[in-house]
Protein backbone atom coordinates (compact mmCIF):
# COMPACT_ATOMS: atom_id res chain seq x y z
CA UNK A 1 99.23 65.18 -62.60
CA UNK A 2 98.77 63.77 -58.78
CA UNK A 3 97.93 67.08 -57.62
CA UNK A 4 95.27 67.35 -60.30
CA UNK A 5 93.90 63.65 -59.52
CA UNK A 6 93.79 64.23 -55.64
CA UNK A 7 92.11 67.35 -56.69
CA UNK A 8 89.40 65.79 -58.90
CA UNK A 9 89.09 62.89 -55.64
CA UNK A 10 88.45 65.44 -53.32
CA UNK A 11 85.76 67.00 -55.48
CA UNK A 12 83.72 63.71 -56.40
CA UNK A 13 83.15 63.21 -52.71
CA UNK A 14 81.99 66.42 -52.56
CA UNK A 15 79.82 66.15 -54.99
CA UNK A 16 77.88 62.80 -54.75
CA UNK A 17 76.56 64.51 -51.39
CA UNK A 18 75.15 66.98 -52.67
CA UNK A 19 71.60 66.30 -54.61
CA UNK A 20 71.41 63.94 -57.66
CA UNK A 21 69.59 62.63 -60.65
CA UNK A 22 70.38 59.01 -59.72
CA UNK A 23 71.83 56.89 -57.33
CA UNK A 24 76.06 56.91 -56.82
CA UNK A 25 78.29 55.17 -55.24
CA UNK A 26 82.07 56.17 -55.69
CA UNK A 27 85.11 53.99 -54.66
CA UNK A 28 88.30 55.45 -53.57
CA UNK A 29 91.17 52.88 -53.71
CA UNK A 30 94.86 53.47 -54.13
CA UNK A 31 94.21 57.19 -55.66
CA UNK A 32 91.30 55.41 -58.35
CA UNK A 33 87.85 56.91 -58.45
CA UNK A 34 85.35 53.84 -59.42
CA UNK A 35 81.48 54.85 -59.88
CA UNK A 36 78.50 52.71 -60.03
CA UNK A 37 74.97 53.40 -59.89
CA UNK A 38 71.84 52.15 -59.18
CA UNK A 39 69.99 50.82 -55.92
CA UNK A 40 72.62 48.20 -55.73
CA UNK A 41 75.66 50.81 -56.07
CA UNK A 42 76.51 49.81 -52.67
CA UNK A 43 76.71 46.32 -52.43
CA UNK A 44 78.79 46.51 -55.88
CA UNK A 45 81.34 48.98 -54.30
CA UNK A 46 81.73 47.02 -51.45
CA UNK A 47 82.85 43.75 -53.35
CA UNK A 48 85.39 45.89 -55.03
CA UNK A 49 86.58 47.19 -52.16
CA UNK A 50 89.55 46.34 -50.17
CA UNK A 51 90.51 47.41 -46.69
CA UNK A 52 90.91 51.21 -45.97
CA UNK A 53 89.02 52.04 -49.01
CA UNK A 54 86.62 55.06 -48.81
CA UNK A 55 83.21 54.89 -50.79
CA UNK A 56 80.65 57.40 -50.66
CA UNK A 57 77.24 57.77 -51.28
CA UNK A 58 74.80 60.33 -52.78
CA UNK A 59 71.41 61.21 -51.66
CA UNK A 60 69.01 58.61 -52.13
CA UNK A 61 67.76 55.46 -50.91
CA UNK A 62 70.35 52.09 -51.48
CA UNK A 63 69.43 48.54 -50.53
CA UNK A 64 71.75 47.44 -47.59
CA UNK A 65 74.52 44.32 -47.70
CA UNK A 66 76.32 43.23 -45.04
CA UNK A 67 79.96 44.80 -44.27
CA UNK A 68 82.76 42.82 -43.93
CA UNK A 69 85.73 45.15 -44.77
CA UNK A 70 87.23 47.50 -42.89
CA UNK A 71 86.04 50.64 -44.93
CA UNK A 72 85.17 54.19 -44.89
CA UNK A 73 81.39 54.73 -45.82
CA UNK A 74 80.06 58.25 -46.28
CA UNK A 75 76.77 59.48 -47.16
CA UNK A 76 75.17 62.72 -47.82
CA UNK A 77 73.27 62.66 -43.74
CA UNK A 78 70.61 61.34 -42.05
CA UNK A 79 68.27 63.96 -42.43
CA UNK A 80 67.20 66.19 -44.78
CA UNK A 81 68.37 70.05 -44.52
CA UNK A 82 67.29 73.11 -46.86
CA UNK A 83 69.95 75.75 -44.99
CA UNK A 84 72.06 78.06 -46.97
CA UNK A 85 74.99 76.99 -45.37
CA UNK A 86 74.69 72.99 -45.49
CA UNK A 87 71.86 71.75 -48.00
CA UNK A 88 71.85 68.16 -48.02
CA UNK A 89 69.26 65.13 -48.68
CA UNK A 90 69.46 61.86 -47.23
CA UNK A 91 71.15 58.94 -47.49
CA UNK A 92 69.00 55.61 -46.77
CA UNK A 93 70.61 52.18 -46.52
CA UNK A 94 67.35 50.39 -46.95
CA UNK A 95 66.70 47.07 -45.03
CA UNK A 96 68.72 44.84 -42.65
CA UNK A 97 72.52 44.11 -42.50
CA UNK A 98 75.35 42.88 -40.75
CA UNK A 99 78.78 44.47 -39.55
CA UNK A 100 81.38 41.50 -39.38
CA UNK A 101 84.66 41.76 -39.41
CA UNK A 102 87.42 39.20 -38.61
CA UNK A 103 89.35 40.25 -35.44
CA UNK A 104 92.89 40.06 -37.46
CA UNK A 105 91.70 42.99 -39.16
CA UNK A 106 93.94 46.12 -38.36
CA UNK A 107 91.50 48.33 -40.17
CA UNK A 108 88.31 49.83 -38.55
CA UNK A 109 84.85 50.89 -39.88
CA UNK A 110 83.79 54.49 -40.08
CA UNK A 111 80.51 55.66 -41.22
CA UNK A 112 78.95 59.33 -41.20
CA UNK A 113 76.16 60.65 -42.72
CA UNK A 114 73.68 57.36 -42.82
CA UNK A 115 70.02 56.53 -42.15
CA UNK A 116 69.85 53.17 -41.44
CA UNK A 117 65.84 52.70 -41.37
CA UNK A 118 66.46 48.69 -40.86
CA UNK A 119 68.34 46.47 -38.26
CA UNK A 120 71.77 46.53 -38.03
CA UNK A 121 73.52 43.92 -35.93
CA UNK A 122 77.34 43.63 -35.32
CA UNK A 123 79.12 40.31 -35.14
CA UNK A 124 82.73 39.33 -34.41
CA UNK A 125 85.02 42.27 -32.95
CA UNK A 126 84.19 46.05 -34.19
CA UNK A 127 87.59 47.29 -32.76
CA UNK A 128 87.87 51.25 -32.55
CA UNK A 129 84.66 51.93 -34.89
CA UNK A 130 83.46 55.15 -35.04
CA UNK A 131 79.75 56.01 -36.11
CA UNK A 132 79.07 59.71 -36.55
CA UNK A 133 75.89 61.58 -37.62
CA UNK A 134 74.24 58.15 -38.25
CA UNK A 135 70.81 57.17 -37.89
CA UNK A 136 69.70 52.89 -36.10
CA UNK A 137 66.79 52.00 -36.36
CA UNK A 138 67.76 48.94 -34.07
CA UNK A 139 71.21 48.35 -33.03
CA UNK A 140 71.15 44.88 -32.38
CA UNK A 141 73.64 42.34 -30.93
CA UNK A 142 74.49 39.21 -33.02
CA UNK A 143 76.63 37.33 -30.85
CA UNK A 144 79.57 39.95 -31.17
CA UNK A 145 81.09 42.62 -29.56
CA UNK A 146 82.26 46.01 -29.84
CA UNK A 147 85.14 47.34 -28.17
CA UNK A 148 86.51 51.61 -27.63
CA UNK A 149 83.80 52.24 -30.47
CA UNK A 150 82.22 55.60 -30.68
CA UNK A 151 79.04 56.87 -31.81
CA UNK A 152 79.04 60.63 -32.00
CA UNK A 153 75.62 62.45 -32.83
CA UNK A 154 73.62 59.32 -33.55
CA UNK A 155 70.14 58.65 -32.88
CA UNK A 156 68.69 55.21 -32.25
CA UNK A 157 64.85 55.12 -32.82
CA UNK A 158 63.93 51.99 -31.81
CA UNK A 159 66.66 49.99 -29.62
CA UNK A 160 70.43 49.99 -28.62
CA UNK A 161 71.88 46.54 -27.31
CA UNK A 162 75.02 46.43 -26.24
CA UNK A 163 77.09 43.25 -25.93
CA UNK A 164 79.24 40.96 -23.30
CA UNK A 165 83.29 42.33 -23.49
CA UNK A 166 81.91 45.79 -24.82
CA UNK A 167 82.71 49.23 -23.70
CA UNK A 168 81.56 52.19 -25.81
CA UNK A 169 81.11 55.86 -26.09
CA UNK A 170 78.08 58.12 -26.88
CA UNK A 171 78.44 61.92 -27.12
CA UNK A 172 75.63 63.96 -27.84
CA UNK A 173 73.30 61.36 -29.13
CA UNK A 174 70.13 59.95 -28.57
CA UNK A 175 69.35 56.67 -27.36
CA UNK A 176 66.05 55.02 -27.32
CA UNK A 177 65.77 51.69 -25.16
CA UNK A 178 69.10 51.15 -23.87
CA UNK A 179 70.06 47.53 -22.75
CA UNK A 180 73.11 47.02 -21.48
CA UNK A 181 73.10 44.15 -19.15
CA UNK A 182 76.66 42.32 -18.76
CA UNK A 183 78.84 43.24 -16.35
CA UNK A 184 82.01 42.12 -18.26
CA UNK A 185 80.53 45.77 -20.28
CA UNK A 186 81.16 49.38 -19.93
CA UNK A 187 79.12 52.45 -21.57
CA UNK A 188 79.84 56.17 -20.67
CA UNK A 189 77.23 58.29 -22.19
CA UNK A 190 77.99 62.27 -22.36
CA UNK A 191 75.43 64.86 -23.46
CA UNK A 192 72.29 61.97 -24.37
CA UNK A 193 69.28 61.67 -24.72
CA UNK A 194 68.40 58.52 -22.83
CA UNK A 195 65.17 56.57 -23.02
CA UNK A 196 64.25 53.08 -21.54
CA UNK A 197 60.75 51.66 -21.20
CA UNK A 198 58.92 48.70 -20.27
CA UNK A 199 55.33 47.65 -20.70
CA UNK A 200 53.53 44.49 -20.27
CA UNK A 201 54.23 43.36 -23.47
CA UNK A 202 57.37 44.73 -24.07
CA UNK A 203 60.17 43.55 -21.85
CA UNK A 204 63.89 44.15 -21.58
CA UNK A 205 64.59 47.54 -21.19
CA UNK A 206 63.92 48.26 -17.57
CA UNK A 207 66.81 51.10 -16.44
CA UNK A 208 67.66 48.30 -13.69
CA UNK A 209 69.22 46.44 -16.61
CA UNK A 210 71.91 49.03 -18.07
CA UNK A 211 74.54 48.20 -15.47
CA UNK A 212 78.19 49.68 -15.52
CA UNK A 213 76.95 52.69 -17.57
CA UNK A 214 78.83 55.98 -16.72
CA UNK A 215 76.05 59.08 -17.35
CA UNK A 216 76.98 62.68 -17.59
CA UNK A 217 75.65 65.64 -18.33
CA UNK A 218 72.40 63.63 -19.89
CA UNK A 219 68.81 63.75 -19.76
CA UNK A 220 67.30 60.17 -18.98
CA UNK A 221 63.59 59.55 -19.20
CA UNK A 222 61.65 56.18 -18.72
CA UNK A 223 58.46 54.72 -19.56
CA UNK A 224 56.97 52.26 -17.56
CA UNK A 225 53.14 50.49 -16.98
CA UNK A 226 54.39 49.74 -13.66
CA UNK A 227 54.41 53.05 -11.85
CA UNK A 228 55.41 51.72 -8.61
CA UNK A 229 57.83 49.06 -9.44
CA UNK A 230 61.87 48.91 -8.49
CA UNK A 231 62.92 48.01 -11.61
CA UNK A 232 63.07 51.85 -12.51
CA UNK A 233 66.19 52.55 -10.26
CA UNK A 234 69.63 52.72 -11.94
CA UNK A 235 71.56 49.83 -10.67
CA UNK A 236 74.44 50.54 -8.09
CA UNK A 237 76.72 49.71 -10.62
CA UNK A 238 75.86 53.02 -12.44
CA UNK A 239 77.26 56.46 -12.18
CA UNK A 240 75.13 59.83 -12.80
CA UNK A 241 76.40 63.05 -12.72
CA UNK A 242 75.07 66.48 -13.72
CA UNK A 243 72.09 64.22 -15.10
CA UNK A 244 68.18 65.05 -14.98
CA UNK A 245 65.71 62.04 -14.74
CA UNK A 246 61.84 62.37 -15.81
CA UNK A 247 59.46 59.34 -15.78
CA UNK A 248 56.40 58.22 -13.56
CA UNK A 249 56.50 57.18 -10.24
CA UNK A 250 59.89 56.63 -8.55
CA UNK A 251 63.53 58.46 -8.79
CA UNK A 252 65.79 56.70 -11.24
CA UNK A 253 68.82 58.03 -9.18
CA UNK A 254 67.15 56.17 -5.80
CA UNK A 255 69.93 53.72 -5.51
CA UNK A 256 72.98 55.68 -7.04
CA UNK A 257 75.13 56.64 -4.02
CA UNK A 258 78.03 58.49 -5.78
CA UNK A 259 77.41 61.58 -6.69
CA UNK A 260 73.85 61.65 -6.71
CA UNK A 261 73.53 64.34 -5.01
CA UNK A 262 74.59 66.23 -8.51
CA UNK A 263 71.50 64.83 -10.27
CA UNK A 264 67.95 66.03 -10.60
CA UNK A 265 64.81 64.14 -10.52
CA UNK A 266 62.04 66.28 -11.81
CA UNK A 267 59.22 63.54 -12.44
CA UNK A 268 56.25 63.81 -14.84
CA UNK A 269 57.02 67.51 -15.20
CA UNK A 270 58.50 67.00 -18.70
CA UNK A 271 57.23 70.48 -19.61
CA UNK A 272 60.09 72.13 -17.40
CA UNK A 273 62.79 70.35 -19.44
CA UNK A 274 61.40 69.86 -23.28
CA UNK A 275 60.57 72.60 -25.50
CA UNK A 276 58.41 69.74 -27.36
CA UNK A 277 59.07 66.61 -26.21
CA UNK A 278 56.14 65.57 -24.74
CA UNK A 279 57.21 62.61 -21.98
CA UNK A 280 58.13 59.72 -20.52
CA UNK A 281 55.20 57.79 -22.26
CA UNK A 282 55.92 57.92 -25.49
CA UNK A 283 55.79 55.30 -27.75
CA UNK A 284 58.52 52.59 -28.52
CA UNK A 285 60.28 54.81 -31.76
CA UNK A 286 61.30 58.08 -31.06
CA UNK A 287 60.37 60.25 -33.78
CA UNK A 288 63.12 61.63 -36.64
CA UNK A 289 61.76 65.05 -36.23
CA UNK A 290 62.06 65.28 -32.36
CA UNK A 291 64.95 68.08 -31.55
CA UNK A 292 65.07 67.35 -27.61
CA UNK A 293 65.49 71.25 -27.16
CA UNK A 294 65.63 72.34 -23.56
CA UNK A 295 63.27 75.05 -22.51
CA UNK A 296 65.17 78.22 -22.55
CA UNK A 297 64.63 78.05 -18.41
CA UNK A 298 66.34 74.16 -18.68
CA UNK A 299 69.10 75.83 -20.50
CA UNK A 300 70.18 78.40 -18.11
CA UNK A 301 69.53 75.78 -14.87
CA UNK A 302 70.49 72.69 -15.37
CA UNK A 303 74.19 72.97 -16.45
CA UNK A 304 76.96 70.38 -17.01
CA UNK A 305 80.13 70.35 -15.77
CA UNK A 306 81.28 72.47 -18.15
CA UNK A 307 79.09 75.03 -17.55
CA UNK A 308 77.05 74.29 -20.60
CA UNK A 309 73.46 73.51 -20.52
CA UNK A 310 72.46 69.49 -20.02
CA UNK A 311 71.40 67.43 -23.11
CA UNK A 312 72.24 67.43 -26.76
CA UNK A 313 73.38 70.66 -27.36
CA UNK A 314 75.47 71.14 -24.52
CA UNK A 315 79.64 69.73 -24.15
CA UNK A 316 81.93 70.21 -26.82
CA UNK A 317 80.50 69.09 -29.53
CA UNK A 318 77.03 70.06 -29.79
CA UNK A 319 74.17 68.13 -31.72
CA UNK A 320 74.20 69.04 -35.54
CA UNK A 321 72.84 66.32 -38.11
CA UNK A 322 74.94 68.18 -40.71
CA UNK A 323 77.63 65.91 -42.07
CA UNK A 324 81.34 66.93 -41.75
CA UNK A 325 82.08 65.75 -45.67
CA UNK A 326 82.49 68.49 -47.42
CA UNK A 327 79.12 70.22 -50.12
CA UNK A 328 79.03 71.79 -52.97
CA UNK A 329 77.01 74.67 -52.48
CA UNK A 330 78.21 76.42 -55.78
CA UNK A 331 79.48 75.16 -59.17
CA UNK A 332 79.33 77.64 -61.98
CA UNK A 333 81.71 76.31 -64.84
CA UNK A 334 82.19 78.08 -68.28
CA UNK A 335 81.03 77.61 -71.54
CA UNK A 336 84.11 76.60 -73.22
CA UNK A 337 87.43 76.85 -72.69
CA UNK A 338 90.25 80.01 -73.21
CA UNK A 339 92.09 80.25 -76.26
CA UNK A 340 95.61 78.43 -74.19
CA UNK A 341 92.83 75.43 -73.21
CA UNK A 342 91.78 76.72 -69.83
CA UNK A 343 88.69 76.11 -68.74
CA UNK A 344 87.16 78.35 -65.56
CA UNK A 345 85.36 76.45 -62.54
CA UNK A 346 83.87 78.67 -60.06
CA UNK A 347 83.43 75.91 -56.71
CA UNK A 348 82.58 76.58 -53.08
CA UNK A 349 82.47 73.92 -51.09
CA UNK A 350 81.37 74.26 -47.45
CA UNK A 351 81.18 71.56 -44.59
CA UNK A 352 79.85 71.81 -41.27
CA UNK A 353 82.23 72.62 -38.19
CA UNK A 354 83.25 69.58 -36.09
């Protein structure tokens, strides 16, 4: 009987990923599969939950609530993908929330397979978090901090703030308007996408503020009104290596002294790096649909130290929006039953590689 109920588990959060009539929300806890449904599935999962539950999401668009358990929240991706191997719609947490969790907490937060289209903003400690295949709008900071917390093919469309006492990991993701200005902080970024800007009436994201930021192996770009100003350098508190800059006016790298000699600075020529992306002047959101795929000259030049190309889709774990939870790509079950009470289910289930 517990093989048969881990069984039926394992095929509910399959399931609720792939596309749906209505809105789903399942609860795992203790072995128990709870459902609800409806825009507000989530927030009713959530007060059932307890810490180290698992609920999951189907396709669909749910109104946010603020998180404070230590739980597992899945959804069917950020994106929306017609392949053969990996059809899946998108999950939408629709509006602002908060992450707060008490630092006595043992537990940790892990989400995958989210677009977040609102703020979210993390208060108290978010100790060993991990974010994967997730999609900010605005990652804001709400008097909190977030500590060995990793964000694994994310994208942040608007803005990234990260806090006092932080240190954090991004691999392979893309990162619109960093800020990270406390020194108490530290930020290693492998395999980005990096943008900052500043206009005149849009401060705060000058790449002089992002100090104690480790970059390798990224592509940083900036936008600036102020074509001739200093603010544009890295700080000397920053590391860059195997990285290639593109903006207007003067080399982000200028003041990096350690291993600068590894970087590139290539200017307005955006055309040499980008596929499509068009430059260093584009507007505050970075658009969903934007691959950041290097020209096929980029890819064969500017290597990491790996010997992998620069960028998103170089490293060991290469850029894919596809979520890791498994979907059911096939489901044929028969009519009725055998004559001994059998019934036949024909399932194949197939998740992307991680």
């Amino acid at each position: 009987m517990k093989k048969l109920l881990l069984t039926f588990v394992a095929l509910v959060c399959a399931t609720v990923s792939y596309a749906q009539g209505s809105l789903l929300a399942t609860l795992s806890h203790d072995g128990q599969i709870s459902a609800y449904y409806g825009a507000s599935a989530l927030k009713a999962a959530l007060e059932a939950a307890t810490d180290g539950d698992v609920i999951t999401l189907s396709s669909g668009q749910f109104n946010a609530v603020d998180i404070t358990k230590a739980i597992t929240l899945r959804g069917a991706g950020m994106s929306v993908s017609t392949d053969s191997i990996n059809p899946h719609e998108s999950t939408i947490i629709q509006g602002n929330y908060t992450i707060n969790l008490a630092d006595s907490l043992a537990g940790r937060i892990v989400m995958e397979g989210l677009y977040m289209n609102g703020t979210v903003t993390y208060s108290g400690v978010l100790k060993n978090e991990q974010f994967l295949k997730c999609r900010f709008s605005g990652l804001a900071d709400g008097s909190g901090k977030i500590t060995n917390t990793a964000f694994i093919h994310c994208r942040f469309a608007d803005y990234c703030h990260i806090a006092a006492n932080s240190n954090a990991y991004f691999i392979n993701c893309v990162v619109n308007r960093l800020r990270q200005n406390a020194s108490t902080s530290n930020v290693e970024m492998d395999n980005c996408f990096v943008h900052f800007q500043e206009t005149s009436s849009d401060a705060g994201y000058w790449p002089v503020r992002c100090v104690n930021t480790y970059f390798k192996n990224c592509v940083l770009a900036y936008h600036t009104d102020y074509s001739n100003s200093s603010d544009v350098f890295l700080p000397t508190s920053c590391t860059a290596y195997n990285c290639v800059g593109i903006g207007r006016g003067l080399n982000i790298f200028s003041n990096i002294a350690y291993k600068n000699n590894t970087n590139t600075w290539v200017g307005s020529n955006v055309a040499s790096i980008f596929k499509t992306f068009t430059g260093y002047n584009s507007t505050s959101i970075i658009s969903d649909s934007e691959t950041f795929e290097l020209t096929d000259e980029a890819k064969t030049k500017y290597l990491g130290t790996d010997g992998t190309q620069i960028g998103l889709y170089g490293g060991n774990l290469i850029y894919n929006e596809n979520p890791t939870t498994p979907q059911i790509t096939k489901c044929n079950v028969a009519a009725k039953s055998t004559a001994d009470g059998k019934l036949s289910v024909d399932i194949e289930v197939k998740a992307a590689e991680y």
